[in-house]
N, C-alpha and C. Protein backbone atom coordinates (compact mmCIF):
# COMPACT_ATOMS: atom_id res chain seq x y z
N UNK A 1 4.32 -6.72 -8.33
CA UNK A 1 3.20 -5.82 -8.42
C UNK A 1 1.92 -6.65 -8.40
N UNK A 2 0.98 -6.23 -7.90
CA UNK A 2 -0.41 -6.91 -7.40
C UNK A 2 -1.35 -5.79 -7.71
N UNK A 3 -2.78 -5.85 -8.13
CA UNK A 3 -3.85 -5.54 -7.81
C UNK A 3 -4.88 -5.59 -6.83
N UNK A 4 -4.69 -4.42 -6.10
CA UNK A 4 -5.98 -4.68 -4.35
C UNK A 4 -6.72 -3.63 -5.03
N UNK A 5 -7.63 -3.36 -3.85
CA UNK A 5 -8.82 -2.83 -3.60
C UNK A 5 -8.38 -2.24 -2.24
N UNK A 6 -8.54 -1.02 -2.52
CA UNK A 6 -8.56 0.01 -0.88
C UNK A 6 -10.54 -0.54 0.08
N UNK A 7 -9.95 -0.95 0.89
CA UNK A 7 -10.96 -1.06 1.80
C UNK A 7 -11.46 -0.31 3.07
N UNK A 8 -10.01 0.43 3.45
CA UNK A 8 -10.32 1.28 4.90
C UNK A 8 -8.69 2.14 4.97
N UNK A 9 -9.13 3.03 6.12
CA UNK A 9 -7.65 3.82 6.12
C UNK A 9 -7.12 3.00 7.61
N UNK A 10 -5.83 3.35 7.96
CA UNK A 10 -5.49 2.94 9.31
C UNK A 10 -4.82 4.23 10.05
N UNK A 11 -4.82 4.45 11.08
CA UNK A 11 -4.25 5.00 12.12
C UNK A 11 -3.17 4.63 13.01
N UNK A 12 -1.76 4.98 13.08
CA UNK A 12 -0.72 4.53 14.37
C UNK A 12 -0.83 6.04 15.32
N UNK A 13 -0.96 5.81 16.26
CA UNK A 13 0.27 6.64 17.31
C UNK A 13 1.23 6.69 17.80
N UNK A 14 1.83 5.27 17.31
CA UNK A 14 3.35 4.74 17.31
C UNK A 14 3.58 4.00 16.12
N UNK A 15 4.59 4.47 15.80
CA UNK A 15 4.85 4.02 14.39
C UNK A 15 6.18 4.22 14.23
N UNK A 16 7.28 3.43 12.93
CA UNK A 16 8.46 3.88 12.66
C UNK A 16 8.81 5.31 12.34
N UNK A 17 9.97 6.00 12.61
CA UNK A 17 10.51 6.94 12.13
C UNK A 17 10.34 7.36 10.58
N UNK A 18 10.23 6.16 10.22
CA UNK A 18 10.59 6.15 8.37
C UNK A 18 9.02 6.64 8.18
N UNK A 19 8.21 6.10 8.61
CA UNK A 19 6.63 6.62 8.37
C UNK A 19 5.90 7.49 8.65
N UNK A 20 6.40 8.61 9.26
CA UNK A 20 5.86 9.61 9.59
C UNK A 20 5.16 10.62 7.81
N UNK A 21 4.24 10.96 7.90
CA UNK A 21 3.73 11.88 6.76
C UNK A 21 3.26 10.31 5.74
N UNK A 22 3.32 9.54 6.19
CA UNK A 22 2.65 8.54 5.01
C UNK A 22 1.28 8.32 5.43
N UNK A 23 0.34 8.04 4.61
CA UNK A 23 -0.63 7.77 4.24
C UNK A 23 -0.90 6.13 4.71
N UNK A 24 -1.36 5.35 5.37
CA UNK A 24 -1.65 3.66 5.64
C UNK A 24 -3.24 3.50 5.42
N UNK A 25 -3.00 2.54 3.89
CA UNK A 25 -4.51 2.10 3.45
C UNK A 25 -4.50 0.75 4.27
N UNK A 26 -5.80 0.29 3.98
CA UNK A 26 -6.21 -1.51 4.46
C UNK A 26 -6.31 -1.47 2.76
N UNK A 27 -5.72 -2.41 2.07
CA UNK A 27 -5.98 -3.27 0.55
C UNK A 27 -6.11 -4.38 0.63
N UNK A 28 -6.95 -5.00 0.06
CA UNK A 28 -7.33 -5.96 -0.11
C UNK A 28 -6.69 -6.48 -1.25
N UNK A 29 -5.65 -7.33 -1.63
CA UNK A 29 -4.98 -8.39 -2.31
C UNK A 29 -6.38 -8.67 -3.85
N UNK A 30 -6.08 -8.70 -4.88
CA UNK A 30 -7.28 -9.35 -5.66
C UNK A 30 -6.70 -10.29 -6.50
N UNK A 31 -7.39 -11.52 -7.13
CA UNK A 31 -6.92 -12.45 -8.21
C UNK A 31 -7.28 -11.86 -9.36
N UNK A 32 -6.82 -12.12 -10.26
CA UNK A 32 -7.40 -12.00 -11.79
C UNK A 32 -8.60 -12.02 -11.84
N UNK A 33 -9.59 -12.42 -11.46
CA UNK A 33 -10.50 -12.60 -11.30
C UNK A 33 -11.59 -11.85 -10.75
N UNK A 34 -10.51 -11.31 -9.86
CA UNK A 34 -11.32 -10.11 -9.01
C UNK A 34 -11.60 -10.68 -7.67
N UNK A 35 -11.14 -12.07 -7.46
CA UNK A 35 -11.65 -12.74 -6.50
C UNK A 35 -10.42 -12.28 -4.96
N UNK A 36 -10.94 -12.47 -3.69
CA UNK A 36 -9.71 -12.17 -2.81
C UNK A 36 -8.59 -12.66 -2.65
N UNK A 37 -6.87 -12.48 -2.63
CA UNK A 37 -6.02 -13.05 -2.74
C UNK A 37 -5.67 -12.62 -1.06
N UNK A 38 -6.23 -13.73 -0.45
CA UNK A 38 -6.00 -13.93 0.66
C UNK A 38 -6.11 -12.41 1.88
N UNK A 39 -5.52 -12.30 3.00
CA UNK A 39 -5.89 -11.50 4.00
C UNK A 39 -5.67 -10.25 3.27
N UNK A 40 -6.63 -8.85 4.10
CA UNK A 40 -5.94 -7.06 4.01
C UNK A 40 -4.73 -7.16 4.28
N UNK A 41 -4.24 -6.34 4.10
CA UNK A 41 -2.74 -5.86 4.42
C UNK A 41 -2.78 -4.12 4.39
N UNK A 42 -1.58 -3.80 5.07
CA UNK A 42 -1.52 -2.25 5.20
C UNK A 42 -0.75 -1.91 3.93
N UNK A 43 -0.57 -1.20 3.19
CA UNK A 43 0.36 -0.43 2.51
C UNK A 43 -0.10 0.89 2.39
N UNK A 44 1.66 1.50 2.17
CA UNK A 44 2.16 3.47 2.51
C UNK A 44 1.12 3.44 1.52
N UNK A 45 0.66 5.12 1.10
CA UNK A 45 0.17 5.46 -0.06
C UNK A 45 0.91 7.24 -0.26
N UNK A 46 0.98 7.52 -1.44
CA UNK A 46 0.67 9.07 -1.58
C UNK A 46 0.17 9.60 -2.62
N UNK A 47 -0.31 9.16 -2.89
CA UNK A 47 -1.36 9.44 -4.56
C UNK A 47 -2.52 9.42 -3.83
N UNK A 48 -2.71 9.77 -2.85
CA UNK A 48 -4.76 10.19 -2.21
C UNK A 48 -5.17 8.91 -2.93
N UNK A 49 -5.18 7.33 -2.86
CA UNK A 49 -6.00 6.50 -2.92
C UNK A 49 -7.66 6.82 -1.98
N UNK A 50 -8.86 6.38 -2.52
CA UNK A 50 -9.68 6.31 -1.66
C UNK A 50 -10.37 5.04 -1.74
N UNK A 51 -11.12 4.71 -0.35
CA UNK A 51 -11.77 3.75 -0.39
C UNK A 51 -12.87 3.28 -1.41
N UNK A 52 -12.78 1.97 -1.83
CA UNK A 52 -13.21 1.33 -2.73
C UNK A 52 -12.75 1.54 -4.67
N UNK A 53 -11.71 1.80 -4.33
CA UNK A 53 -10.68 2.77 -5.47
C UNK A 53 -9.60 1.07 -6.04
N UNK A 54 -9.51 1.07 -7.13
CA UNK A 54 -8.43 -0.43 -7.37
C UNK A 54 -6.95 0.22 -7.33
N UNK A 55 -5.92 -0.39 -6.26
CA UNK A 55 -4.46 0.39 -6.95
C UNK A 55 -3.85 -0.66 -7.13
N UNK A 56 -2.46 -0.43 -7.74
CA UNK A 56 -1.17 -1.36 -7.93
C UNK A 56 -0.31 -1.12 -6.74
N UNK A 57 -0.22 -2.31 -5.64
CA UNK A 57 0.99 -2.48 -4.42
C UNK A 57 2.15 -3.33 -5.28
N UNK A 58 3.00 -2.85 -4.62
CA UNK A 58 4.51 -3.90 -4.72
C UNK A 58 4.96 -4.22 -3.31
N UNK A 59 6.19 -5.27 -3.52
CA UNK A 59 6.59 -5.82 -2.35
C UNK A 59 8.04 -5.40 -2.12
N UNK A 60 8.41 -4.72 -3.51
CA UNK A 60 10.38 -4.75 -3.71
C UNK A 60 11.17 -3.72 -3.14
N UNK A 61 11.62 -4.31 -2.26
CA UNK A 61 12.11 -3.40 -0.90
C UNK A 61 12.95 -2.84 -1.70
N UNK A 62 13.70 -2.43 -2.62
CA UNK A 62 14.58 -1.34 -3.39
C UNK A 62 13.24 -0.17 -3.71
N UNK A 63 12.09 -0.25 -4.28
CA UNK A 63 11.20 0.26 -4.84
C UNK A 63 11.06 0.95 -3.66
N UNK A 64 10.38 0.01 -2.59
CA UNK A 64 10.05 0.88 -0.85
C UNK A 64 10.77 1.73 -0.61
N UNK A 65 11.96 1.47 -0.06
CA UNK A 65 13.31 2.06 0.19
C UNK A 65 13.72 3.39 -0.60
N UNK A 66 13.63 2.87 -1.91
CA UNK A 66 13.46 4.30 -3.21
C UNK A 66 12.81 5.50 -2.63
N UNK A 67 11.20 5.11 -2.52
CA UNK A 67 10.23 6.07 -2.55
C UNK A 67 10.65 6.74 -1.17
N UNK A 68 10.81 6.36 -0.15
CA UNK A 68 10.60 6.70 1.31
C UNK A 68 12.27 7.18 1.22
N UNK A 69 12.82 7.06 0.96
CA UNK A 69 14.38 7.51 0.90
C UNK A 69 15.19 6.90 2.39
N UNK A 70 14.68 6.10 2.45
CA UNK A 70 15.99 5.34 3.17
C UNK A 70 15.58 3.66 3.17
N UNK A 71 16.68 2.87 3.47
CA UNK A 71 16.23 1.41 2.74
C UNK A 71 16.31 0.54 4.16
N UNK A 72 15.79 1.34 5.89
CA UNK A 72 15.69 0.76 6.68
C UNK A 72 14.52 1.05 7.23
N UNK A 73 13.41 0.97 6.64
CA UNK A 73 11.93 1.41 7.15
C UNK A 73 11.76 -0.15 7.10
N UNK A 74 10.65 -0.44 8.33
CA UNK A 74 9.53 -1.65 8.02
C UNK A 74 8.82 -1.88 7.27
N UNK A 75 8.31 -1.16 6.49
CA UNK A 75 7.49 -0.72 5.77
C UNK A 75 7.09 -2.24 4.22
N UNK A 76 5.75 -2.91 4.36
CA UNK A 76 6.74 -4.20 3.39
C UNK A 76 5.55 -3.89 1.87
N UNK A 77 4.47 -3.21 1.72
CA UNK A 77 3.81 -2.58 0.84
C UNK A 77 3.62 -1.05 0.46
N UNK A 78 3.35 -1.17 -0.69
CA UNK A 78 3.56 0.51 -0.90
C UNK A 78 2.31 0.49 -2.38
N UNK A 79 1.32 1.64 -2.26
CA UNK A 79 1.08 1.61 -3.23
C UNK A 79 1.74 2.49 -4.68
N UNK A 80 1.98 1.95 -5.48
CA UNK A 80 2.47 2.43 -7.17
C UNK A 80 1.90 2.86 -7.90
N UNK A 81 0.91 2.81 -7.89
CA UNK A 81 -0.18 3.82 -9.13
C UNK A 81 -1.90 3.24 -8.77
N UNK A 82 -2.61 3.88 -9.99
CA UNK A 82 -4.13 3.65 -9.93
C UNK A 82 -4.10 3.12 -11.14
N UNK A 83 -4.94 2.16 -11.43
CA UNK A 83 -5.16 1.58 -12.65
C UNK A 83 -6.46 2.43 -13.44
N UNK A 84 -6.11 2.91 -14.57
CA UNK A 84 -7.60 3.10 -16.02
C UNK A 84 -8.34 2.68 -15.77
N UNK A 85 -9.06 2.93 -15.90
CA UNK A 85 -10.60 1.90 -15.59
C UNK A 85 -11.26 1.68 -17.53
């Protein structure tokens, strides 16, 4: 589990089977610090994240696999919740 920052939404017109009806943010990775932990990345969402919003991504393809209900999607981020402020 990691802390990003939603930065932008994305768009496919081709995309996996497994992803259809998902949501694809741009997050931005953060350090403790708040500082950038390296490049954006895409991750699913379905909790209506919005831009400039902090969420919790994971990487644990059982977790992925869980949510999306099958454990052969590409899919390698997902967001998990919104953090309290």
């Amino acid at each position: 589990m990691q802390l990003a920052s939603v930065i932008g939404h994305a768009t496919s017109t081709v995309k996996h089977h497994s992803m259809n009806g998902w949501r694809l943010l741009v997050v931005q990775p953060l350090l403790t610090d708040r500082g950038r932990d390296g490049t954006p990345i895409l991750a699913i969402d379905e909790l209506g994240s919005q831009v400039g919003q902090d969420v919790m991504i994971c990487s644990d393809g059982k977790t992925i696999g869980d949510a999306m209900g099958t454990q052969t999607s590409p899919v390698r981020w997902i967001v998990i919740g919104q953090p309290d402020d």
